[in-house]
N, C-alpha and C. Protein backbone atom coordinates (compact mmCIF):
# COMPACT_ATOMS: atom_id res chain seq x y z
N UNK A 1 -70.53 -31.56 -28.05
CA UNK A 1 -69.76 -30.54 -28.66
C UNK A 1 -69.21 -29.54 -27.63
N UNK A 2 -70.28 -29.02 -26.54
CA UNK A 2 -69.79 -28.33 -25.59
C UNK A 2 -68.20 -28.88 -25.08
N UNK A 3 -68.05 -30.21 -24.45
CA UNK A 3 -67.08 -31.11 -24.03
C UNK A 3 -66.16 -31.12 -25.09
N UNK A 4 -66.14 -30.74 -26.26
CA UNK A 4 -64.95 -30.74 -26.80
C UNK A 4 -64.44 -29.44 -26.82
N UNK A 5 -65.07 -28.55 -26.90
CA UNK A 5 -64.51 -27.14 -26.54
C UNK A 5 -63.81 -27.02 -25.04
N UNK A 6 -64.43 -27.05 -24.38
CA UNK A 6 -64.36 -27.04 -22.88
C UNK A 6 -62.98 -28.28 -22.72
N UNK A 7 -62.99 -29.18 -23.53
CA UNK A 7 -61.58 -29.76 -23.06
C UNK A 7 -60.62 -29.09 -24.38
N UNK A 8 -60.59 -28.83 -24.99
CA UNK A 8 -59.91 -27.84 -25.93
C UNK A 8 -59.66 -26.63 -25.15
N UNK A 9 -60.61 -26.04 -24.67
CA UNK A 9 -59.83 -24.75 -23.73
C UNK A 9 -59.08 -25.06 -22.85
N UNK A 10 -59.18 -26.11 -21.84
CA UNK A 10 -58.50 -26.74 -21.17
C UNK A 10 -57.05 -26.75 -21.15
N UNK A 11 -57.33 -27.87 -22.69
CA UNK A 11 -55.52 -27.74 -23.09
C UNK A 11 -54.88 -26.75 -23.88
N UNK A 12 -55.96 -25.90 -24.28
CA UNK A 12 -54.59 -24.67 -24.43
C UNK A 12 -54.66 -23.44 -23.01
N UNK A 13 -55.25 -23.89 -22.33
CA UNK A 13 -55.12 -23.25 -21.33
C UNK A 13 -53.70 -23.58 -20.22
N UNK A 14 -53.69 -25.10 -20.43
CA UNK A 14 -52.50 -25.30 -19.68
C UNK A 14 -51.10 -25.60 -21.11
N UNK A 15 -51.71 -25.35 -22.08
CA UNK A 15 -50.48 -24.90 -22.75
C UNK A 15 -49.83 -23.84 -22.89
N UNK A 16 -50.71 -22.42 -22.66
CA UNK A 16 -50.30 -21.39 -22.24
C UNK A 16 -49.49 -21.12 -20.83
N UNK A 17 -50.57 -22.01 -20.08
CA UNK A 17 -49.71 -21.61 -18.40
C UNK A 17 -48.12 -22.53 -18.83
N UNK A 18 -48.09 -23.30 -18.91
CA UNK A 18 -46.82 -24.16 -19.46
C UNK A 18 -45.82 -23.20 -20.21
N UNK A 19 -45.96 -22.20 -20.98
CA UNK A 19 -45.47 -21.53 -21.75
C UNK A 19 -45.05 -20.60 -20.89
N UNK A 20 -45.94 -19.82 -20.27
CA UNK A 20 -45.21 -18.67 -19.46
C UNK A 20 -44.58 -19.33 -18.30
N UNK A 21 -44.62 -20.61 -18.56
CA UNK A 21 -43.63 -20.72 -16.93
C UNK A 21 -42.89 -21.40 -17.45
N UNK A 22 -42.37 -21.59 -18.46
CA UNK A 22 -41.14 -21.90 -19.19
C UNK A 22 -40.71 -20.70 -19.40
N UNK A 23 -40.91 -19.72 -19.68
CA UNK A 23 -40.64 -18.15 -20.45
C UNK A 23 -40.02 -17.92 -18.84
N UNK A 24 -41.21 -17.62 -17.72
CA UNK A 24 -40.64 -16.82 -16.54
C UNK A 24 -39.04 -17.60 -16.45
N UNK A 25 -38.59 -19.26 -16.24
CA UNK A 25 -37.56 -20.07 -15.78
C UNK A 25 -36.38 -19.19 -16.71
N UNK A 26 -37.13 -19.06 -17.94
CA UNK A 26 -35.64 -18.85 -18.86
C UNK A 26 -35.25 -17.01 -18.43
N UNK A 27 -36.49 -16.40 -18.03
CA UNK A 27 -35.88 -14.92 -17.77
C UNK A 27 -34.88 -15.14 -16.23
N UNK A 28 -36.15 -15.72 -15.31
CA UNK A 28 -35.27 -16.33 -14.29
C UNK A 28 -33.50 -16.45 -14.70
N UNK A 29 -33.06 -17.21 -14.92
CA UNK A 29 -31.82 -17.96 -15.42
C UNK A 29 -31.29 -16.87 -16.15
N UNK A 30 -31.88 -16.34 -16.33
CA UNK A 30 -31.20 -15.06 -17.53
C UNK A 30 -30.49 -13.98 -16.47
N UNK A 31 -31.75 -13.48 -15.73
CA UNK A 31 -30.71 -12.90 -14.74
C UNK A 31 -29.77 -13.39 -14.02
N UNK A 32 -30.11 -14.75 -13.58
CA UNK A 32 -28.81 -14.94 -12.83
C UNK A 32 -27.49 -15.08 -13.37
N UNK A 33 -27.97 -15.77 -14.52
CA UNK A 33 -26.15 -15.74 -15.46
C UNK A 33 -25.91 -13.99 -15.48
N UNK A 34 -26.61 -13.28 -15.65
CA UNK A 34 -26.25 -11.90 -16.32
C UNK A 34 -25.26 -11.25 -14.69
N UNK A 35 -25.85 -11.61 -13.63
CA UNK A 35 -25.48 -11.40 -12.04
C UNK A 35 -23.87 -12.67 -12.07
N UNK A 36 -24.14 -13.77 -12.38
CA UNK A 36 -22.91 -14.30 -12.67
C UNK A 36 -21.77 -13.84 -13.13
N UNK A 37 -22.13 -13.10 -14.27
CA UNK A 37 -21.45 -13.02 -15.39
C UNK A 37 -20.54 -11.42 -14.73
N UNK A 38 -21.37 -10.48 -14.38
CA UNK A 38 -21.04 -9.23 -13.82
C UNK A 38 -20.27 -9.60 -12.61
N UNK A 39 -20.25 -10.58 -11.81
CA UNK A 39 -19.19 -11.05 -10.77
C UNK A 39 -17.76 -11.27 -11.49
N UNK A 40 -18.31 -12.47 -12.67
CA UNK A 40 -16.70 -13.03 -13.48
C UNK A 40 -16.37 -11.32 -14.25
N UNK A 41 -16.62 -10.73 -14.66
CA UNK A 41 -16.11 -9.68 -14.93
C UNK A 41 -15.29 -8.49 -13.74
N UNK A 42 -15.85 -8.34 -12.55
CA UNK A 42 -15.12 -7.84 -11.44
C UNK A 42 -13.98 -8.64 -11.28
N UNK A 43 -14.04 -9.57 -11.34
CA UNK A 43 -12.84 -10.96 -10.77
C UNK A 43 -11.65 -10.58 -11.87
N UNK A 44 -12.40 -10.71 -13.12
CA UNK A 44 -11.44 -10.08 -14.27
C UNK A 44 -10.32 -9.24 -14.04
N UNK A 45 -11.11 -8.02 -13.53
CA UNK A 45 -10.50 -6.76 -13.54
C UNK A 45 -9.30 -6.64 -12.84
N UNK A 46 -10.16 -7.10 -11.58
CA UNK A 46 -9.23 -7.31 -9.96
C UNK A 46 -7.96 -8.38 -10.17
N UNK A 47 -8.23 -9.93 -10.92
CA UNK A 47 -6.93 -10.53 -11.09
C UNK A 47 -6.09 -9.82 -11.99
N UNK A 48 -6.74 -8.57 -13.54
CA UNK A 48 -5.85 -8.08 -14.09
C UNK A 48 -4.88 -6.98 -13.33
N UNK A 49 -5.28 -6.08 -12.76
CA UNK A 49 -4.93 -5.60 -11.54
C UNK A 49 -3.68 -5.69 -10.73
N UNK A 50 -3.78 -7.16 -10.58
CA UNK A 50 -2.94 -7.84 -9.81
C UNK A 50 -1.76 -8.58 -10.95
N UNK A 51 -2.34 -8.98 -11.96
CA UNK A 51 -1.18 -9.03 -12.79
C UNK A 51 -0.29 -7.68 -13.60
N UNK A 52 -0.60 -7.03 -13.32
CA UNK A 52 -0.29 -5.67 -13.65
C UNK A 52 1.28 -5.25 -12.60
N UNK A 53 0.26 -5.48 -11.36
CA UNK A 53 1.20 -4.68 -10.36
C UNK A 53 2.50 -5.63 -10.09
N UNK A 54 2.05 -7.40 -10.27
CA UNK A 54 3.09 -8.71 -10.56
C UNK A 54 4.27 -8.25 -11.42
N UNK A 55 3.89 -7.59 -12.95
CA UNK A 55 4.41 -7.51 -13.57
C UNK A 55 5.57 -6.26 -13.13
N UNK A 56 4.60 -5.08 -12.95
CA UNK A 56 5.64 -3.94 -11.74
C UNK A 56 6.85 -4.51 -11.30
N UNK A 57 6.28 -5.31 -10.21
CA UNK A 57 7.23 -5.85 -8.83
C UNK A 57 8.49 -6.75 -9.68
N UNK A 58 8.27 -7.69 -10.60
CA UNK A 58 9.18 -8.49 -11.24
C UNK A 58 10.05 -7.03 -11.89
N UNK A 59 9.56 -6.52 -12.49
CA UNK A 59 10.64 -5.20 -13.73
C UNK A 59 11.51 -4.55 -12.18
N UNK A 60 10.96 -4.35 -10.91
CA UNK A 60 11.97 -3.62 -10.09
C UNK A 60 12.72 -4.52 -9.43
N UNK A 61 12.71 -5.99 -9.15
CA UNK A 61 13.33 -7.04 -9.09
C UNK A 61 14.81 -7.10 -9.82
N UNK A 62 14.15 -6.92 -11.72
CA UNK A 62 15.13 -7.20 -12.58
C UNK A 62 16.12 -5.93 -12.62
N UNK A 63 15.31 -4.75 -12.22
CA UNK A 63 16.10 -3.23 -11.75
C UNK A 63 17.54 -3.57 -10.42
N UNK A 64 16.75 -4.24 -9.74
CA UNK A 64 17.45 -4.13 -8.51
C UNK A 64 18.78 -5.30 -8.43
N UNK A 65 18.85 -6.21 -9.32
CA UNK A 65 19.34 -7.58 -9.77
C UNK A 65 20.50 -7.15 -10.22
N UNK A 66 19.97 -6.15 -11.08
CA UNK A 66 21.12 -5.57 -11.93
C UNK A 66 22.43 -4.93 -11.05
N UNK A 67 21.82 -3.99 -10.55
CA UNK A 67 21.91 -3.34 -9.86
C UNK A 67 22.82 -3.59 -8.49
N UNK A 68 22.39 -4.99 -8.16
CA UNK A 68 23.08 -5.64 -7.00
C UNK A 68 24.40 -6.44 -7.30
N UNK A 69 24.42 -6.43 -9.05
CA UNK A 69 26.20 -6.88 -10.01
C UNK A 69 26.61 -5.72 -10.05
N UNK A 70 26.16 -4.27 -9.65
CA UNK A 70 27.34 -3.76 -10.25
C UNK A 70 28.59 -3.22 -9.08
N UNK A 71 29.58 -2.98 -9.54
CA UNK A 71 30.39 -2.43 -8.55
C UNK A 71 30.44 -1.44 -7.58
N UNK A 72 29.51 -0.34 -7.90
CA UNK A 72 29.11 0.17 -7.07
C UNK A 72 28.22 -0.25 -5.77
N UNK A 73 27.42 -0.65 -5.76
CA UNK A 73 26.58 -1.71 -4.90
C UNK A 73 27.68 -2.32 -4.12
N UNK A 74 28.39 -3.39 -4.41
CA UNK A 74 29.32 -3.78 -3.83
C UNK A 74 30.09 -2.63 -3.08
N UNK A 75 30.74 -1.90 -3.15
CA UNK A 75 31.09 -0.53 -2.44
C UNK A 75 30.46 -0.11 -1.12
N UNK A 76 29.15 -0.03 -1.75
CA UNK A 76 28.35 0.61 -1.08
C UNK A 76 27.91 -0.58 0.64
N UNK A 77 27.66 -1.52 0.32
CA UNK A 77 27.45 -2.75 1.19
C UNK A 77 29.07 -2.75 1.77
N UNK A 78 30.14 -3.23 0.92
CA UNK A 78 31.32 -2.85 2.32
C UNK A 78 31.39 -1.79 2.79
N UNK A 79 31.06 -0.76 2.63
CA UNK A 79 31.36 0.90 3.30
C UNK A 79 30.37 0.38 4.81
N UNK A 80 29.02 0.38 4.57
CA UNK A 80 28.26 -0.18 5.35
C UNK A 80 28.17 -1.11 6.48
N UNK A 81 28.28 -2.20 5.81
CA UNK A 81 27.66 -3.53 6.54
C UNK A 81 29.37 -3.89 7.21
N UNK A 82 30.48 -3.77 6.34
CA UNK A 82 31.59 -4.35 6.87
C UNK A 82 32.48 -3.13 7.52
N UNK A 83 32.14 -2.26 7.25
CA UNK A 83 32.96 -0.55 7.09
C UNK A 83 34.40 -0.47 6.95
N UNK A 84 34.49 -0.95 5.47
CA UNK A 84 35.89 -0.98 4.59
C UNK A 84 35.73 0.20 4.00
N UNK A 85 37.20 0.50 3.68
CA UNK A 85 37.54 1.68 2.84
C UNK A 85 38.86 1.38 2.08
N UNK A 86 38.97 2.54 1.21
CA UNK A 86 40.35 2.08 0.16
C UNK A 86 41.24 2.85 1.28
N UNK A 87 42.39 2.10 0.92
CA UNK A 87 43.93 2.46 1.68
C UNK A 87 43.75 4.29 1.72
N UNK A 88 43.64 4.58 0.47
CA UNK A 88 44.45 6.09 0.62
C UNK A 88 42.92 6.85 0.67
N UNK A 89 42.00 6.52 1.70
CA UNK A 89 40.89 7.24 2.20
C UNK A 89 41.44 7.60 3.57
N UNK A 90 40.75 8.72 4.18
CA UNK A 90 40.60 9.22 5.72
C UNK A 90 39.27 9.44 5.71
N UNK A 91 39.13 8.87 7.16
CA UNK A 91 37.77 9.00 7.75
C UNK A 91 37.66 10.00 9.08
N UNK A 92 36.96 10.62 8.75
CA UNK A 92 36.68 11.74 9.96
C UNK A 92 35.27 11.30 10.35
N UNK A 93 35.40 11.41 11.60
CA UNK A 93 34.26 10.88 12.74
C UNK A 93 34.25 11.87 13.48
N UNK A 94 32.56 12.34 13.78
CA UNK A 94 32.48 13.35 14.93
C UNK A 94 33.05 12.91 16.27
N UNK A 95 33.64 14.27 17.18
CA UNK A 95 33.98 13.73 18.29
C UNK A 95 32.79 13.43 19.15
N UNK A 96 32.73 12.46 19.92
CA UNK A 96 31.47 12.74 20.99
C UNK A 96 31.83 13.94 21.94
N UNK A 97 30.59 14.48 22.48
CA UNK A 97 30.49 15.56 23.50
C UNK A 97 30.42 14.35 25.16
């Protein structure tokens, strides 16, 4: 009778240890997804971030697009780059010293 107790404690003895070291694996794992998870959420933020400022840069693109049809623009680039003017303009230029 002793021997059946004594192997009865036995096995719930290593059914217990079995238990908490299934319990510790799953807290284990728990933190690490939770440490996972708090990374994929930074990543979140940071690619939203970046689609944000994407979205910015495209709207001053479509600003500047516009912008580069209209006639003024054109004006402005021959005055400049080619240095045209209309017929009935005068241009005064400093003298050099």
């Amino acid at each position: 009778m002793k021997s059946k107790r004594k192997k009865r404690r036995t096995g719930l003895g290593i059914t217990a240890l079995m238990v908490l070291l299934i319990c510790g694996i799953v807290v284990y794992k728990r933190q690490e997804l939770s440490k996972t998870n708090a990374e994929a959420e930074a990543q979140i933020k940071e690619l939203q971030k970046e689609i944000n400022k994407a979205k910015e840069d495209a709207k001053e693109i479509e600003k500047k697009k516009a912008y580069v049809q209209t006639q003024k623009f054109i004006e402005e680039m021959a005055r400049e780059k080619l240095g045209l003017v209309y017929e009935d303009e005068i241009i005064f230029e400093p003298e050099e010293p």
